[in-house]
N, C-alpha and C. Protein backbone atom coordinates (compact mmCIF):
# COMPACT_ATOMS: atom_id res chain seq x y z
N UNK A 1 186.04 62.78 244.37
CA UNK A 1 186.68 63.08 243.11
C UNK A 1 185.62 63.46 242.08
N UNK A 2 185.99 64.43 241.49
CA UNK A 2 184.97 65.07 240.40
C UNK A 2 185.24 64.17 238.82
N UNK A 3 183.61 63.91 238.68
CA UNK A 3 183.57 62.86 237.25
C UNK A 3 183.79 63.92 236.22
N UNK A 4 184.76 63.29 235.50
CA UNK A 4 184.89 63.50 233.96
C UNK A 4 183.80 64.12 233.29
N UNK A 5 184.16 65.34 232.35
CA UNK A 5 182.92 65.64 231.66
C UNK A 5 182.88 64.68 230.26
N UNK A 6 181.44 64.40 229.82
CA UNK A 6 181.61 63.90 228.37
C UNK A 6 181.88 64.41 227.84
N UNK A 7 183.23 63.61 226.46
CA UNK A 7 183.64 64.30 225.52
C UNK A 7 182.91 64.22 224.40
N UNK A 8 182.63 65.14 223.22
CA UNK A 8 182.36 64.66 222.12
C UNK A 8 183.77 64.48 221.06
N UNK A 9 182.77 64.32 219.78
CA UNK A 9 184.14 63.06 218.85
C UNK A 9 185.04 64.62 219.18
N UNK A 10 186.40 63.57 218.65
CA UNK A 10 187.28 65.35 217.90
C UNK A 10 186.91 65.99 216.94
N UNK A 11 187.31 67.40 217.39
CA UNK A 11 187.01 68.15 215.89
C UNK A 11 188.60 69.11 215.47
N UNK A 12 188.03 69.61 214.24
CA UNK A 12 189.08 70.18 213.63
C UNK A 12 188.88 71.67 213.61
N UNK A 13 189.85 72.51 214.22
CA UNK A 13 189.81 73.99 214.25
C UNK A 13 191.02 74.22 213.93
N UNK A 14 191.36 75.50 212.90
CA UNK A 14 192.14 76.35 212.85
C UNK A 14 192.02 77.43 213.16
N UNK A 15 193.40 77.57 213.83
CA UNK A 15 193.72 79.21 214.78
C UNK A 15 194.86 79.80 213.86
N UNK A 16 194.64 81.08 213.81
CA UNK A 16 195.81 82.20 213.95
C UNK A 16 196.87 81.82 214.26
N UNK A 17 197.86 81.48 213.86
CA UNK A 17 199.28 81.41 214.40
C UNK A 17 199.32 81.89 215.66
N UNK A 18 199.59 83.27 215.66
CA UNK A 18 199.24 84.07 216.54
C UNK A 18 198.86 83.59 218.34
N UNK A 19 197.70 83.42 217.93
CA UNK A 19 196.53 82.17 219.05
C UNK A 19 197.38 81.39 219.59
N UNK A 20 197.56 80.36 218.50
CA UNK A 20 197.87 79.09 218.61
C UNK A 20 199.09 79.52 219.44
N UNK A 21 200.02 80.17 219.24
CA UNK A 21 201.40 80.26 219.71
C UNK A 21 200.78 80.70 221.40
N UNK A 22 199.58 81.69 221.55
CA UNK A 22 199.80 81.57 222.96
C UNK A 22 198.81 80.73 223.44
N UNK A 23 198.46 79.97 223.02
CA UNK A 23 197.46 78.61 223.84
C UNK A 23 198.67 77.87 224.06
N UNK A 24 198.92 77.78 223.32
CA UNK A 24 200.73 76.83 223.57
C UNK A 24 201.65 77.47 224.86
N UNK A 25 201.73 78.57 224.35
CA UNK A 25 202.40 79.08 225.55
C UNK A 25 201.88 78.62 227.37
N UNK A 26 200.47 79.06 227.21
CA UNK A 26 199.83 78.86 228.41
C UNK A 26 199.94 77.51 228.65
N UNK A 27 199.30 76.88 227.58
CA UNK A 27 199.38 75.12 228.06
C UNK A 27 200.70 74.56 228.99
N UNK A 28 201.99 75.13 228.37
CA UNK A 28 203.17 75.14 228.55
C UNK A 28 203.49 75.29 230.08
N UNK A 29 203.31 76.59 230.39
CA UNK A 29 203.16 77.39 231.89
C UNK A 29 202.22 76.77 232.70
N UNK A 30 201.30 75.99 232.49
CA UNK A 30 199.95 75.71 233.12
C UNK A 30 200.26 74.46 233.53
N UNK A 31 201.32 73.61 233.07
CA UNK A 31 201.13 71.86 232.51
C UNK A 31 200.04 71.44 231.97
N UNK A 32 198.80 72.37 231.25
CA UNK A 32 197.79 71.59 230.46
C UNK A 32 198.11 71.17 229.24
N UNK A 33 196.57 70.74 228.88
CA UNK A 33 196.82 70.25 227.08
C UNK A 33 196.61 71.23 226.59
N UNK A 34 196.78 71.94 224.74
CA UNK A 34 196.15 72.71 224.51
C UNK A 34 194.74 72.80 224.38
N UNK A 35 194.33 71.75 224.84
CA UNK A 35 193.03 71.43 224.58
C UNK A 35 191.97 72.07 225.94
N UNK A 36 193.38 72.01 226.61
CA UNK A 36 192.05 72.28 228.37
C UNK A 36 192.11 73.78 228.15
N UNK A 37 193.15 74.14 227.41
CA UNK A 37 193.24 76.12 227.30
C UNK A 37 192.29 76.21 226.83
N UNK A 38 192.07 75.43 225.09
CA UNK A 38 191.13 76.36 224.30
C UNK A 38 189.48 75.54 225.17
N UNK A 39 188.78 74.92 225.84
CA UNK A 39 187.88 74.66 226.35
C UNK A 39 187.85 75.79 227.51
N UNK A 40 188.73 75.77 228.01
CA UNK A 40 188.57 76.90 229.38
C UNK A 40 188.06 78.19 228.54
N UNK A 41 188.86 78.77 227.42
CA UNK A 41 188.56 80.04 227.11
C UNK A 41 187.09 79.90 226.38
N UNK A 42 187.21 79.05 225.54
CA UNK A 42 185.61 79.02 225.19
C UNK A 42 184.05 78.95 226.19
N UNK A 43 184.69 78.20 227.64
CA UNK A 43 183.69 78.50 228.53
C UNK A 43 183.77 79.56 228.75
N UNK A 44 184.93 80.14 229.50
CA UNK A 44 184.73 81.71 229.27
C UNK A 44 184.30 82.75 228.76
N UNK A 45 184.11 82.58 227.22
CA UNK A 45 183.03 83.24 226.14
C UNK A 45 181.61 83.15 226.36
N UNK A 46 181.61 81.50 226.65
CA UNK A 46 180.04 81.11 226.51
C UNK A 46 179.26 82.14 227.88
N UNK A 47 180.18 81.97 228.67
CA UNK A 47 179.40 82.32 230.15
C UNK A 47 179.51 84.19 229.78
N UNK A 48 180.32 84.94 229.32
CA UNK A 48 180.17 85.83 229.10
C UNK A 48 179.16 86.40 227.86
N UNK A 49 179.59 87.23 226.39
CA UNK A 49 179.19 87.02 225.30
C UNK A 49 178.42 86.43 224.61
N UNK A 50 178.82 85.21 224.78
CA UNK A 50 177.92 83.73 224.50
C UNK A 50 177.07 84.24 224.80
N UNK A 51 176.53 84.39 226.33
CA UNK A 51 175.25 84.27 227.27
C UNK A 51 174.33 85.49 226.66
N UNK A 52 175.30 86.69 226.39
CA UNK A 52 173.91 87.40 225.85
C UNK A 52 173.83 87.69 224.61
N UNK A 53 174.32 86.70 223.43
CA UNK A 53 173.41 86.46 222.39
C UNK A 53 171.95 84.94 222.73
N UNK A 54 172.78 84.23 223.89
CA UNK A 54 171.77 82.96 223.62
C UNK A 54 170.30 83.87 224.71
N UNK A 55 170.44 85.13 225.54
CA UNK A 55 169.51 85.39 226.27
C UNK A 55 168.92 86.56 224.64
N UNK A 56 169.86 87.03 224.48
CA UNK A 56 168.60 87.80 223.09
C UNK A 56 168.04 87.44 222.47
N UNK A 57 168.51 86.06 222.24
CA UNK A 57 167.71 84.86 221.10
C UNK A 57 166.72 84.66 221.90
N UNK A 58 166.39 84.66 223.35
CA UNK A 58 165.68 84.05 224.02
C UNK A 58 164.60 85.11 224.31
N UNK A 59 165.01 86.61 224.39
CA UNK A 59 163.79 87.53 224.36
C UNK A 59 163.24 87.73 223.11
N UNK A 60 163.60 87.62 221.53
CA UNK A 60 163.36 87.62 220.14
C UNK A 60 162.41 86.36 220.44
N UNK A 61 162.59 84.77 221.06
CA UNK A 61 161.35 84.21 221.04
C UNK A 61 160.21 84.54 221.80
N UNK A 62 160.92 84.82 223.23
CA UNK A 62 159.54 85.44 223.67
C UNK A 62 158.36 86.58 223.03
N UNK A 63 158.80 87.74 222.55
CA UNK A 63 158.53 88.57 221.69
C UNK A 63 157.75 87.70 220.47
N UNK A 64 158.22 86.99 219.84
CA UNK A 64 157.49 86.28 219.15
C UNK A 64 156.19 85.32 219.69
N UNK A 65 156.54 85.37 220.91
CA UNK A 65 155.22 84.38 221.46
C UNK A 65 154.42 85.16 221.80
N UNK A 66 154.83 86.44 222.01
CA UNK A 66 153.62 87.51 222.89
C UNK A 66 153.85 87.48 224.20
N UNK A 67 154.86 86.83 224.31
CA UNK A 67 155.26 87.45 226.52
C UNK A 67 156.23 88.22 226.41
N UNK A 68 155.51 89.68 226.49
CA UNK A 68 156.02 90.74 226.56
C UNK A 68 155.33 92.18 227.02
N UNK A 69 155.49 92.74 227.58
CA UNK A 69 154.50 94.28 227.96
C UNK A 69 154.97 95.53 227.15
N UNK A 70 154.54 96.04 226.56
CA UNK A 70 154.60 97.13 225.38
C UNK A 70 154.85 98.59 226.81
N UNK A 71 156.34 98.84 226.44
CA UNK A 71 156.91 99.80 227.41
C UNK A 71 155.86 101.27 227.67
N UNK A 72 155.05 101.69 226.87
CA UNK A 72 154.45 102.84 227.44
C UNK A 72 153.56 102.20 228.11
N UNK A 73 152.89 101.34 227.88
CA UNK A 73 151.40 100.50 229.17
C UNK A 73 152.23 100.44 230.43
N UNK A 74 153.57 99.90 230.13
CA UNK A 74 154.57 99.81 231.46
C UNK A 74 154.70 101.26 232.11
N UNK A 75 154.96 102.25 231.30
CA UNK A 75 155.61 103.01 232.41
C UNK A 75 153.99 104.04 232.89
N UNK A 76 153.39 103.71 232.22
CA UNK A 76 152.04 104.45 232.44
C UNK A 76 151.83 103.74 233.70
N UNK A 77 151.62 102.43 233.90
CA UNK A 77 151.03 101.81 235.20
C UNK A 77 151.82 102.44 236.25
N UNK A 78 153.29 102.57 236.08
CA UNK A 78 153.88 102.61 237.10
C UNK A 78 153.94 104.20 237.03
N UNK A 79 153.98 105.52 236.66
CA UNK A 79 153.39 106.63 236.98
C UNK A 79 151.68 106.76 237.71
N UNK A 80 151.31 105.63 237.08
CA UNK A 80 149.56 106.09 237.99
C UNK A 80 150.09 105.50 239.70
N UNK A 81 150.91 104.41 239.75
CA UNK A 81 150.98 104.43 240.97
C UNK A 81 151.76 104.56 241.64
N UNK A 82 153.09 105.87 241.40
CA UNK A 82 153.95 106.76 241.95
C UNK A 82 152.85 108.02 242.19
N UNK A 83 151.82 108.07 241.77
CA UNK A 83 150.73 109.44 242.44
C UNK A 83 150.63 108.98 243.56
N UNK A 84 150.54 110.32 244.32
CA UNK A 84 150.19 110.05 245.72
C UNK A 84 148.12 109.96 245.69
N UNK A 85 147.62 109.33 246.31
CA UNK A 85 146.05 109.26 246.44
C UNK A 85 145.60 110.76 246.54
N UNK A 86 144.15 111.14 246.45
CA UNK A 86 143.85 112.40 246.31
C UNK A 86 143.02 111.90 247.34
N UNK A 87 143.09 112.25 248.97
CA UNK A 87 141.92 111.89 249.67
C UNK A 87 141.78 113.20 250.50
């Protein structure tokens, strides 16, 4: 049997009517809470969208640290060694 994830405290969000009417809906159709809808869809964001602002944030630090190769040194290396040898 799969353990429980930790919850944190509750919080307070307002939705769109709109929303709300179809998280409800689904919950409804699903037998969930509205609560397992709006967590499912928010993982869903995170793993999509989410993921590539938290990976751009993550090349903006690298870039800031200096692990990075300045694209013409890049494509220069890799043209000197797409030449064929001169023998």
């Amino acid at each position: 049997m799969a353990d429980k994830p930790v919850l944190s405290d509750p919080i307070t969000l307002r939705l769109p009517e709109d929303i709300l009417a179809e998280v409800e809906q689904i919950a409804k159709a699903t037998e969930r809470s509205r609560s397992w809808v709006i967590v499912r869809a928010l993982k869903y964001y995170l793993m999509a969208e989410g993921n590539d602002i938290l990976q751009i944030l993550k090349g903006e630090e690298q870039v800031r640290n200096g692990e990075f190769v300045d694209a013409e040194d890049l494509f220069a290396e890799l043209l000197d060694e797409a030449k064929p040898d001169a023998a």
